[in-house]
Protein backbone atom coordinates (compact mmCIF):
# COMPACT_ATOMS: atom_id res chain seq x y z
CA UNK A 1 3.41 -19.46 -0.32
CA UNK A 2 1.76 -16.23 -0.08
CA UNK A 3 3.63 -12.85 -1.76
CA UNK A 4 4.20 -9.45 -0.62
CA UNK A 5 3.22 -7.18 -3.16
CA UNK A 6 3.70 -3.47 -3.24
CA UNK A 7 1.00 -1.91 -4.67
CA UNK A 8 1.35 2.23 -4.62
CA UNK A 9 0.93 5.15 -6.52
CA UNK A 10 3.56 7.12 -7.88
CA UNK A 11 3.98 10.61 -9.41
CA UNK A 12 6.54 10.81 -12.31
CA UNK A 13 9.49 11.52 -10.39
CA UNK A 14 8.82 8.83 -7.85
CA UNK A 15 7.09 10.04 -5.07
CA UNK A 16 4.31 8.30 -3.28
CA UNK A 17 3.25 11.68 -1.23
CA UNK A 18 4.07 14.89 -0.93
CA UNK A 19 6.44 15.89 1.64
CA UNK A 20 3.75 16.54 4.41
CA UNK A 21 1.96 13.02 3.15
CA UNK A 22 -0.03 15.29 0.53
CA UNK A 23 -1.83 12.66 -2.12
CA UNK A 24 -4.52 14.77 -3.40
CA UNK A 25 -2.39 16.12 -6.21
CA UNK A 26 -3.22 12.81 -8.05
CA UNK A 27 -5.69 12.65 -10.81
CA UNK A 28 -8.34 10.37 -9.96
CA UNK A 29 -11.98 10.06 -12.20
CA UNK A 30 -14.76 8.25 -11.36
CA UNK A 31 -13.71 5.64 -14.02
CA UNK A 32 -10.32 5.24 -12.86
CA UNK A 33 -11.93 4.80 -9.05
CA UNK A 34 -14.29 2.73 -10.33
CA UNK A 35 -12.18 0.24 -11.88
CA UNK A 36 -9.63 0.00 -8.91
CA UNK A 37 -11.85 -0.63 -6.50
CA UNK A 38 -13.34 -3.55 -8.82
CA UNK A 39 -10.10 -5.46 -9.24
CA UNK A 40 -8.65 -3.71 -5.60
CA UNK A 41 -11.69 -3.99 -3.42
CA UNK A 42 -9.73 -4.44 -0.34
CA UNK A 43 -7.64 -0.82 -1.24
CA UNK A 44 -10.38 0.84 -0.10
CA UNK A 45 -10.80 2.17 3.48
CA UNK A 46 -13.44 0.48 5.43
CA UNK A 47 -14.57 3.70 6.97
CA UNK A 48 -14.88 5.26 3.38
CA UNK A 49 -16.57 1.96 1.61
CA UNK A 50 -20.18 2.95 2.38
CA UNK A 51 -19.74 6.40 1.32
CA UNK A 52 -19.17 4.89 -2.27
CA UNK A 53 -21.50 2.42 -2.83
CA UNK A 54 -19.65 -0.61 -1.39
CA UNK A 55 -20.26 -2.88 0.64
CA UNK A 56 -18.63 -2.35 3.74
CA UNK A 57 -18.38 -6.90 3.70
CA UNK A 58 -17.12 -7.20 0.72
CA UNK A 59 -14.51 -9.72 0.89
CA UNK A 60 -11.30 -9.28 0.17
CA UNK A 61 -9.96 -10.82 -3.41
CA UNK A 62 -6.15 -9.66 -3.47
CA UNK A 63 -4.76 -9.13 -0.05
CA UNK A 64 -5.68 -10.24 4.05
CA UNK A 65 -3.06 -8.88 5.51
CA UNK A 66 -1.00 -5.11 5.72
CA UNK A 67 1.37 -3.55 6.55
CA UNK A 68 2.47 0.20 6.84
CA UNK A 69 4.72 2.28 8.01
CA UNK A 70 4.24 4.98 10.83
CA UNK A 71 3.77 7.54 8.25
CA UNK A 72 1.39 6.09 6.27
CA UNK A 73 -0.89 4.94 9.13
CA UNK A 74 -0.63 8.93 10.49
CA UNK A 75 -3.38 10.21 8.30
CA UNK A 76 -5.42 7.77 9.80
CA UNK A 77 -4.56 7.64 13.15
CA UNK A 78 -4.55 11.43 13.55
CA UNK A 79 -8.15 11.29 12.71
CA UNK A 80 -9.00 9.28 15.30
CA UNK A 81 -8.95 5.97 13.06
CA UNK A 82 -7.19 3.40 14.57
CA UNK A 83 -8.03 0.83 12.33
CA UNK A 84 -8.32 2.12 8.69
CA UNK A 85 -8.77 -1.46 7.13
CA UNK A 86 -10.61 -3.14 9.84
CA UNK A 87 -11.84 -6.00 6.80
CA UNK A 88 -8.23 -7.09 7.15
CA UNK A 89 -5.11 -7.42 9.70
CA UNK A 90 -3.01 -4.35 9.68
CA UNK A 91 0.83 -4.62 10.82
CA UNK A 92 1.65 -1.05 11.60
CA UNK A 93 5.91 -0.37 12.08
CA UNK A 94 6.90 2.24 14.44
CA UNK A 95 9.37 2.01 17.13
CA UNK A 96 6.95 5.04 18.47
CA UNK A 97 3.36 4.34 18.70
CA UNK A 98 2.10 2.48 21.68
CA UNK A 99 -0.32 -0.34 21.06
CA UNK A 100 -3.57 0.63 19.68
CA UNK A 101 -6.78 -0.33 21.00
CA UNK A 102 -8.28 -1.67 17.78
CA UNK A 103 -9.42 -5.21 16.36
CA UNK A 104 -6.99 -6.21 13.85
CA UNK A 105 -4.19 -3.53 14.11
CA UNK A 106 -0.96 -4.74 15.61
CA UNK A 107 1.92 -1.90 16.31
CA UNK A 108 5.01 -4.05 15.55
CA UNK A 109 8.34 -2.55 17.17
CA UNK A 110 10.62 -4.92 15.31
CA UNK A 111 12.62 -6.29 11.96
CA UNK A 112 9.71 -6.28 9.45
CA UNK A 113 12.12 -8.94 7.40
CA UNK A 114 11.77 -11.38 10.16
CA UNK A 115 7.68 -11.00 9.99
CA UNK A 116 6.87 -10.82 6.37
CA UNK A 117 9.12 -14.17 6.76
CA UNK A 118 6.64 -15.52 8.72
CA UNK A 119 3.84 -14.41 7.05
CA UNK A 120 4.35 -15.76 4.02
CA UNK A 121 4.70 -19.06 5.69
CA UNK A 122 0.30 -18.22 6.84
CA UNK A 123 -1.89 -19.70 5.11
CA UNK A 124 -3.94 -16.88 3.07
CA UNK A 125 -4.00 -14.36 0.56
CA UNK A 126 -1.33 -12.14 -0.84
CA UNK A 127 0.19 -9.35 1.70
CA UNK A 128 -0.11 -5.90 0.89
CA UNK A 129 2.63 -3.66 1.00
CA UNK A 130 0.88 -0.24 1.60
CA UNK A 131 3.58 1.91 2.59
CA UNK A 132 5.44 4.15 2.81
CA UNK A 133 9.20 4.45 1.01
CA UNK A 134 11.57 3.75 4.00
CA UNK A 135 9.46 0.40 5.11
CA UNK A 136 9.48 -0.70 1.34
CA UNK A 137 13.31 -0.21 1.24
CA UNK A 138 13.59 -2.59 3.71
CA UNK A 139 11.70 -4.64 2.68
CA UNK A 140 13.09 -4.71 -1.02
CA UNK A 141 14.18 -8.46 -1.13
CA UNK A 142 11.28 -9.61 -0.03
CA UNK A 143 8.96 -7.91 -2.43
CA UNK A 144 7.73 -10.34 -4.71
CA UNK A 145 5.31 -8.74 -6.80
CA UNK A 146 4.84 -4.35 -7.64
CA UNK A 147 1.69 -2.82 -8.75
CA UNK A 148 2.48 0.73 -9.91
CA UNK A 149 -0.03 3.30 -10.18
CA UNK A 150 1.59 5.90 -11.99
CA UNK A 151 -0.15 9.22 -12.26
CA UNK A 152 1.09 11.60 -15.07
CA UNK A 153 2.29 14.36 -12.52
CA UNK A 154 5.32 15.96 -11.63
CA UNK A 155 5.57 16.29 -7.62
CA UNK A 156 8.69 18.11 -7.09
CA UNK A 157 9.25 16.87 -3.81
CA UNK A 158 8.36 13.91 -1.37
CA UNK A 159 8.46 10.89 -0.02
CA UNK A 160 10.31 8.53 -2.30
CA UNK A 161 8.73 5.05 -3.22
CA UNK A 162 12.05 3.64 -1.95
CA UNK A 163 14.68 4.76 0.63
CA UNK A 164 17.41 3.23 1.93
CA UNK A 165 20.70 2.11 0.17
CA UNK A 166 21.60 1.75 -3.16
CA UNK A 167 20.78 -1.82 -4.37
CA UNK A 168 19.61 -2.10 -7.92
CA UNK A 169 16.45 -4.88 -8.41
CA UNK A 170 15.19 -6.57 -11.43
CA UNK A 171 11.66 -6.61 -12.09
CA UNK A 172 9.92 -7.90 -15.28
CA UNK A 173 6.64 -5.95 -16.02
CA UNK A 174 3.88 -9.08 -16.90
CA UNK A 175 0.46 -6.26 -17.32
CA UNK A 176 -0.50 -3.10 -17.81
CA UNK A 177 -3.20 -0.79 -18.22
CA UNK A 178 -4.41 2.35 -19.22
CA UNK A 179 -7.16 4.84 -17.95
CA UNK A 180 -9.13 7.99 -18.81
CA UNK A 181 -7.03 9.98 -15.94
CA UNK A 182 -3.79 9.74 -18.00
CA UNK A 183 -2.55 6.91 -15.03
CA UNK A 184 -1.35 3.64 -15.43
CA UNK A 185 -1.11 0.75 -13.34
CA UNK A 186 1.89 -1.72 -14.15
CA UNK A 187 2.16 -5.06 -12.66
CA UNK A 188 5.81 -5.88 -12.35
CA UNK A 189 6.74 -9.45 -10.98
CA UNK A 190 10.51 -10.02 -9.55
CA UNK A 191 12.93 -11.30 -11.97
């Protein structure tokens, strides 16, 4: 069975973004890039692969499948990108958007519960959790699997990595690692 697993970055305080979707404020070195993208290839936008040396092709090794929230897919979409990870299929939620005239991206106007359900039934690899907070609260007890990114940074303010109602969840942290940035990047499998 495939898992959903929530892989985000994280200030200190628990914020994924500022409050206006702001993620430049994290420290990221060519080293600590470098490294995610190796063991993360699919994190990276296809749009912005070439620009860094990859391969736009390269295959995915983690994750087929996406999903986001409205929010998150805004930075994106305002730019006139409809599909930011065309190398895999993106599950956009918004009760909002229209559909989206893009290979791969499918605007989904309905209980994400019900779908990761299914999903996980799919043949395939893992499903990535992008974002944002209020999608990941609802999705809480079906989260299998976190990978943290946690950036030594204080944001003040934001969107939370979880909203929704309180509802305490047991992970069990199985890796970890450290970088040059001052980040690490926890892997946390449900208890």
């Amino acid at each position: 069975m495939r898992k959903l697993v929530y892989f985000i970055g994280v200030s200190i305080d628990g914020y994924i973004a500022g409050p206006g979707g702001e993620a430049e404020f994290y420290p990221v070195t060519d080293t600590y890039a470098a490294a995610l993208g190796a063991e993360f290839p699919e994190a990276i936008p296809t749009h912005l692969r070439t620009s860094i040396g990859m391969d736009v092709d390269t295959p995915n090794t983690n994750w087929d499948t996406m999903l986001m929230g409205r929010g998150t897919y805004a930075a994106a979409y305002d730019a006139g990108i409809l599909s930011p990870f065309a190398h895999m299929k993106q599950y956009i939620f918004s009760s909002s958007l229209g559909p989206v005239d893009a290979p791969n991206v499918e605007i989904v106007n309905g209980d994400p519960v019900e779908l990761v359900r299914e999903l996980k039934q799919e043949d395939g690899l893992d499903i990535w959790l992008c974002g944002g907070g209020k999608l990941a609260g609802q999705l809480l007890d079906e989260i299998d699997q976190l990978i943290i990114k946690s950036y030594p940074v204080v944001a003040g303010e934001g969107i939370p990595a979880f909203t929704g109602v309180f509802k305490p969840t047991s992970f069990t942290a199985v890796q970890r690692k450290e970088f040059d940035n001052g980040a690490q990047v926890t892997w946390f499998d449900r208890s």
